[in-house]
PDB file of N, CA and C in Angstrom:
ATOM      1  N   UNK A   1     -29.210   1.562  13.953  1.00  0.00           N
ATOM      2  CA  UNK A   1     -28.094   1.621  13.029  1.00  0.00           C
ATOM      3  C   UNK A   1     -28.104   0.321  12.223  1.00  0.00           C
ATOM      4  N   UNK A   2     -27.876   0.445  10.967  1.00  0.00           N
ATOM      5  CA  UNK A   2     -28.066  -0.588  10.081  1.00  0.00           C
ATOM      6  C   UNK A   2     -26.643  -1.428   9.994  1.00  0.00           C
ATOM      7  N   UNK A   3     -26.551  -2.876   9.625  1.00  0.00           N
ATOM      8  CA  UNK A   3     -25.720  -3.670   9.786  1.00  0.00           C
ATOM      9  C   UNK A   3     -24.446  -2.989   8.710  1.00  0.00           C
ATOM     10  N   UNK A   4     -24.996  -2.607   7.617  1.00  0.00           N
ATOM     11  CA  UNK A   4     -24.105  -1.973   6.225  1.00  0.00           C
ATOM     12  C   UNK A   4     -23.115  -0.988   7.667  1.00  0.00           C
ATOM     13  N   UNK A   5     -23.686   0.141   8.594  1.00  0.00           N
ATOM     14  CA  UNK A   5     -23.292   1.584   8.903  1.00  0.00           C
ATOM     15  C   UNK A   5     -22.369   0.898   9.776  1.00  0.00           C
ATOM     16  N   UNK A   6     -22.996  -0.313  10.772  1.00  0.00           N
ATOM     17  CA  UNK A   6     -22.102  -0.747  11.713  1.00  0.00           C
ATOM     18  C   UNK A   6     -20.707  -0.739  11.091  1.00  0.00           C
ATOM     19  N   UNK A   7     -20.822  -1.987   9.776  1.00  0.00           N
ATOM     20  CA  UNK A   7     -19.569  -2.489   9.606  1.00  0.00           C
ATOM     21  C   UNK A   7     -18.445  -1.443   9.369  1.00  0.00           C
ATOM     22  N   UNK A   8     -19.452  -0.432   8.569  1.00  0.00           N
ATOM     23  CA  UNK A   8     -18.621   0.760   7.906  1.00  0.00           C
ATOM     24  C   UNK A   8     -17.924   1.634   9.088  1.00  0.00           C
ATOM     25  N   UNK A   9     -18.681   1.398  10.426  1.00  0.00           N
ATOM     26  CA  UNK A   9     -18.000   2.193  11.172  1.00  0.00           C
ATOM     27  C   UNK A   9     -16.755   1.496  12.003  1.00  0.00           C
ATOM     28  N   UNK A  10     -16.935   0.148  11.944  1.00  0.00           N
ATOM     29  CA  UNK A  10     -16.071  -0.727  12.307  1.00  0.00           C
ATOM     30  C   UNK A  10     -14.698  -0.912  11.613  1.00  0.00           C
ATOM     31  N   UNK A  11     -14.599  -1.120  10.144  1.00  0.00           N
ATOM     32  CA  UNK A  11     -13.675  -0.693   9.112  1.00  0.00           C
ATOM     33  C   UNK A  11     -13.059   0.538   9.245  1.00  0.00           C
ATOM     34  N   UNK A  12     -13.442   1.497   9.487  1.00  0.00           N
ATOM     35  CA  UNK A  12     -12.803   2.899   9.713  1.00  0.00           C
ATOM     36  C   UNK A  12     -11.597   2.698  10.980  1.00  0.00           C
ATOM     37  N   UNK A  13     -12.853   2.297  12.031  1.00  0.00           N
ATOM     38  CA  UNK A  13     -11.752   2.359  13.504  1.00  0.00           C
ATOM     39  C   UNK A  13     -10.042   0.925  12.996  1.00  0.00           C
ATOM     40  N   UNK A  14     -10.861   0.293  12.509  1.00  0.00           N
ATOM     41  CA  UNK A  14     -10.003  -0.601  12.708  1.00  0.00           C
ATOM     42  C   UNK A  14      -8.598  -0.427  11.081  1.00  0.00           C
ATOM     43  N   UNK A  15      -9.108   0.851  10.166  1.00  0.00           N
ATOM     44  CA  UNK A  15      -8.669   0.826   9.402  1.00  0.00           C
ATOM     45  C   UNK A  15      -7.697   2.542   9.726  1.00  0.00           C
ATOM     46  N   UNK A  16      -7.722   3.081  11.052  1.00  0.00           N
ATOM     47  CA  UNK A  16      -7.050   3.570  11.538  1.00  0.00           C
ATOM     48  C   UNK A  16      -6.006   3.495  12.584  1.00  0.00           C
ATOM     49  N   UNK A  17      -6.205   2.525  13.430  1.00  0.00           N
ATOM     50  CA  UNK A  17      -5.668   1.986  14.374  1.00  0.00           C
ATOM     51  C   UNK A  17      -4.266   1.024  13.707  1.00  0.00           C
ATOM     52  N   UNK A  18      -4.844   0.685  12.486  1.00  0.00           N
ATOM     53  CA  UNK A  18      -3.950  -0.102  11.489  1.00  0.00           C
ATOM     54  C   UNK A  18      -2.870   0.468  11.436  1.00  0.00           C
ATOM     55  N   UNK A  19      -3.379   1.951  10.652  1.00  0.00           N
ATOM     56  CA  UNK A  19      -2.143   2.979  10.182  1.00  0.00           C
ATOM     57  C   UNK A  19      -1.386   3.401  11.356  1.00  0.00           C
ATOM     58  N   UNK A  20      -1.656   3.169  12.768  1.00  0.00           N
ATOM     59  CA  UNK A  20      -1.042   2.800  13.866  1.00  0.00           C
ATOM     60  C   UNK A  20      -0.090   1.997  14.394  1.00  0.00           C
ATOM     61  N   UNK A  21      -0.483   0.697  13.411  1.00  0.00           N
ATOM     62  CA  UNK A  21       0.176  -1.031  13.579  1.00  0.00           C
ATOM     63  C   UNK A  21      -0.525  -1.350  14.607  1.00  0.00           C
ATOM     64  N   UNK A  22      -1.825  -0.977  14.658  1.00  0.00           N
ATOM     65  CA  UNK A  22      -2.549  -1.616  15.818  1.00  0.00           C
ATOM     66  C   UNK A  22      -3.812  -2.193  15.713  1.00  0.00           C
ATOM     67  N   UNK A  23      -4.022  -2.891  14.194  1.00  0.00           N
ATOM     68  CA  UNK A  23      -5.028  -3.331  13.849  1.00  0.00           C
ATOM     69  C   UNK A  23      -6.093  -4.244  14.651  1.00  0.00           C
ATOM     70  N   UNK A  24      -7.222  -3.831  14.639  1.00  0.00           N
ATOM     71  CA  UNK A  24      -8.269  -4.685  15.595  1.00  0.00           C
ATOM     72  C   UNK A  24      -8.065  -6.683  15.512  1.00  0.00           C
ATOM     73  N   UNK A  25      -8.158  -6.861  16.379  1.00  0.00           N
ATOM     74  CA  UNK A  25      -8.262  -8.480  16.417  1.00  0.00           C
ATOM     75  C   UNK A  25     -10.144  -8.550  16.430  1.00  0.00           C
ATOM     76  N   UNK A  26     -10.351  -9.762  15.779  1.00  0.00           N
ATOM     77  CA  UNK A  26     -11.779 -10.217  15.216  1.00  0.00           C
ATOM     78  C   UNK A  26     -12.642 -10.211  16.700  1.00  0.00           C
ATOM     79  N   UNK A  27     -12.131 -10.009  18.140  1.00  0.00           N
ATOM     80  CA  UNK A  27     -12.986 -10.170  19.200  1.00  0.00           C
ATOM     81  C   UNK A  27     -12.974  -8.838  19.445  1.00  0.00           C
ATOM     82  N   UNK A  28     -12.435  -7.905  18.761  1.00  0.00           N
ATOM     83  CA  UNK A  28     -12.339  -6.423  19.307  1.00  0.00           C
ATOM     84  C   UNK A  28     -13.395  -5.893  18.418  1.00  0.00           C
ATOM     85  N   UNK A  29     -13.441  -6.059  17.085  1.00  0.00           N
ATOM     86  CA  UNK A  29     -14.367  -6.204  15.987  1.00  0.00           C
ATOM     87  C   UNK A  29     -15.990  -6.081  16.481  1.00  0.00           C
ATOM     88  N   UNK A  30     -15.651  -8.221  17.372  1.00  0.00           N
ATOM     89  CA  UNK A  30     -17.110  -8.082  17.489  1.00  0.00           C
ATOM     90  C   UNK A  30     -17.715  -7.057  18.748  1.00  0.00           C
ATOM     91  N   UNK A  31     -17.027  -7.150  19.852  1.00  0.00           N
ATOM     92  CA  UNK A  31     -17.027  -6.181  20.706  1.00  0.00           C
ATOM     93  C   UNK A  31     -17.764  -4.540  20.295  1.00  0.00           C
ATOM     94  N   UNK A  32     -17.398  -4.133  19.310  1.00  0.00           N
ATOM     95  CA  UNK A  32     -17.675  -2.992  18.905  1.00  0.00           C
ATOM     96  C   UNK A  32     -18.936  -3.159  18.214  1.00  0.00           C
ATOM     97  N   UNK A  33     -18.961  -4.600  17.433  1.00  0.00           N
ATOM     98  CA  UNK A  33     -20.530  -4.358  16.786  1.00  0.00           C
ATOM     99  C   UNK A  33     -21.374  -4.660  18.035  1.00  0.00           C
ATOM    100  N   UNK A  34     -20.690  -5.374  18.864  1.00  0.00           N
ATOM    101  CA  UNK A  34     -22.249  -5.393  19.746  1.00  0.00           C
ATOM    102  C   UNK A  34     -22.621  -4.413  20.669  1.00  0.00           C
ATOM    103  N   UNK A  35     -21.662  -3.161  20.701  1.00  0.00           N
ATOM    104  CA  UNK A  35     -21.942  -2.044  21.000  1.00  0.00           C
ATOM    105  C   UNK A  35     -22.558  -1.035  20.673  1.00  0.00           C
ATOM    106  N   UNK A  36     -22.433  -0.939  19.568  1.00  0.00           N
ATOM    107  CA  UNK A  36     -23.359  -0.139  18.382  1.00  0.00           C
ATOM    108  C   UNK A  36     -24.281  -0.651  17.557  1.00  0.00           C
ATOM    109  N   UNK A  37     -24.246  -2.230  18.014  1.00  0.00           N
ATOM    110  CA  UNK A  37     -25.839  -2.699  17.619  1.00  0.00           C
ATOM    111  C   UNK A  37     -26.749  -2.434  19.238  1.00  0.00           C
ATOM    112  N   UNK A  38     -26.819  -2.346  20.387  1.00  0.00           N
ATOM    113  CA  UNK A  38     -27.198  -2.140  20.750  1.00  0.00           C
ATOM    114  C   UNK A  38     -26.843  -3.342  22.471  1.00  0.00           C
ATOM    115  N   UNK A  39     -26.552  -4.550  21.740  1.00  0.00           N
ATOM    116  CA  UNK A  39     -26.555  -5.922  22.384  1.00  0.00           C
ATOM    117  C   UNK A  39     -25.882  -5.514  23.585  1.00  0.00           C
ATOM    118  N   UNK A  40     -24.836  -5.087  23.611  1.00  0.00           N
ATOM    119  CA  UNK A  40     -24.157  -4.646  24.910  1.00  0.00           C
ATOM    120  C   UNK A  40     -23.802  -2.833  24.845  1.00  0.00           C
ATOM    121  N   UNK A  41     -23.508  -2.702  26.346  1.00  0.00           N
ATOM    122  CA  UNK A  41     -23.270  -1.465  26.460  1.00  0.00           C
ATOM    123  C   UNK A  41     -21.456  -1.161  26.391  1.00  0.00           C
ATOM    124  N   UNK A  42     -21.105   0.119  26.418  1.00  0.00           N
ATOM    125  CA  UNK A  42     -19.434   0.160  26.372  1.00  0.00           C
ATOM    126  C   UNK A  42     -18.996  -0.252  28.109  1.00  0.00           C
ATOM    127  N   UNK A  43     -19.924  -0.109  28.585  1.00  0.00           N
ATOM    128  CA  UNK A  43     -19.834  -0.089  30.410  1.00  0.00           C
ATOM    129  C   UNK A  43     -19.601  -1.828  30.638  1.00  0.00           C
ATOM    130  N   UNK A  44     -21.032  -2.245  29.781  1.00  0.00           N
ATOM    131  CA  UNK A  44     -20.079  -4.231  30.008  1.00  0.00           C
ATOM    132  C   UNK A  44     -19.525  -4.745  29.405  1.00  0.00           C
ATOM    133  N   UNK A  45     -18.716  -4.287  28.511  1.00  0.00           N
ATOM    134  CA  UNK A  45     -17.690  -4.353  27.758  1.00  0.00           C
ATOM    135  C   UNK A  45     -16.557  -4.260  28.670  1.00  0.00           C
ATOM    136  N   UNK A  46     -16.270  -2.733  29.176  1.00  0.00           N
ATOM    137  CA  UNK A  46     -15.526  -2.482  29.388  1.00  0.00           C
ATOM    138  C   UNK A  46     -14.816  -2.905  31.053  1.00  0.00           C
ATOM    139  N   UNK A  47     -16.272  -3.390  31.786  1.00  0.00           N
ATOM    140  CA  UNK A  47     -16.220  -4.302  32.997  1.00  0.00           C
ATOM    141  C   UNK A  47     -15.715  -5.545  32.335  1.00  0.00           C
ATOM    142  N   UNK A  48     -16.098  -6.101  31.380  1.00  0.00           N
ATOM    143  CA  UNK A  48     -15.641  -7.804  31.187  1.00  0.00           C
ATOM    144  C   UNK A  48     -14.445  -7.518  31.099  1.00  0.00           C
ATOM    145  N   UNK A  49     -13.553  -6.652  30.202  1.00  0.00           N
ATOM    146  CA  UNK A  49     -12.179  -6.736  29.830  1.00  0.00           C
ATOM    147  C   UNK A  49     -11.138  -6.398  30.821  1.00  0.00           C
ATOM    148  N   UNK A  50     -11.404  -5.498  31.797  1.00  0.00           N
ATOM    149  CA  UNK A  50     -11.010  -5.119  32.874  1.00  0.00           C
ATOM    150  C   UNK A  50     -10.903  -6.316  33.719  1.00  0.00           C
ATOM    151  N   UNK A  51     -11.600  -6.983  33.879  1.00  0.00           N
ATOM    152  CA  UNK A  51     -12.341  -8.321  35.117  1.00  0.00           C
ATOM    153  C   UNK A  51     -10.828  -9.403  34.120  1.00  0.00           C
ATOM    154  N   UNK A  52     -11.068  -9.600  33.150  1.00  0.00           N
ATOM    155  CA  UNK A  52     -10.287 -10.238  31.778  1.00  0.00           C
ATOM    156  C   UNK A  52      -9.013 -10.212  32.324  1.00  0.00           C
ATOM    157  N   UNK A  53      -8.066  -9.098  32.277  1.00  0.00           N
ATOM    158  CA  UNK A  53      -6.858  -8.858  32.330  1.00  0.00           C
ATOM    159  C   UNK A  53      -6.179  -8.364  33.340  1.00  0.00           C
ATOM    160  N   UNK A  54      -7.442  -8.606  34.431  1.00  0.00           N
ATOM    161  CA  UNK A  54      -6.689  -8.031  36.100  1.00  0.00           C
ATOM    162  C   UNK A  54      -5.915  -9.232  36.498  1.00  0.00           C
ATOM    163  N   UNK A  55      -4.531  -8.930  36.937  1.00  0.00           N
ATOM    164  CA  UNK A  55      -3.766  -9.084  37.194  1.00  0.00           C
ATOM    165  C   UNK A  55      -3.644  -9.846  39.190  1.00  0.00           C
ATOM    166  N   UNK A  56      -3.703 -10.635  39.889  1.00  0.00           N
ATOM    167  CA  UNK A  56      -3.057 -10.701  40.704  1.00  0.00           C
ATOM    168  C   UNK A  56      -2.006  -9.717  41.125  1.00  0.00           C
ATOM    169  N   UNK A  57      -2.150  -8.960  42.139  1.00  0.00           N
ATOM    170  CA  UNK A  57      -0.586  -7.789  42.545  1.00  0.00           C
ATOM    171  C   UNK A  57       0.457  -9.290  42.810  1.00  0.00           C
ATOM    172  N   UNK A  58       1.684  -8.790  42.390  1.00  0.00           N
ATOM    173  CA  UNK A  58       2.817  -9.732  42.712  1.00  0.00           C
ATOM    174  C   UNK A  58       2.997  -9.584  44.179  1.00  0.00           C
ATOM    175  N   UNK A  59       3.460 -10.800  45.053  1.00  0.00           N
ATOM    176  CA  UNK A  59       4.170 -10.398  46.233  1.00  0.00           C
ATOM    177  C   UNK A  59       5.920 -10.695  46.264  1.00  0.00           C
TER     178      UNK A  59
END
């Protein structure tokens, strides 16, 4: 996939999510190009962010 198709597909998601009020932040951005460039998979992506925002259970 060419860098032009990436971006274009990147602009879309993030130019829908908008019309949401949920516009992409620039690490969500890159996240996605390095998914569909090939660099990472959605699986270690989606392990880092998970690992990212786990929580301690409260006691």
């Amino acid at each position: 996939m060419s860098q032009q198709e990436i971006e274009h597909l990147v602009g879309e998601v993030n130019a829908t999510l908008a019309i949401e009020g949920l516009p992409l932040k620039e690490k969500e951005k890159d996240d996605l190009r390095s998914i569909l460039s090939g660099q990472a998979t959605y699986e270690s992506v989606r392990k880092r962010l998970i690992a990212q925002y786990r929580q301690p259970a409260a006691s």
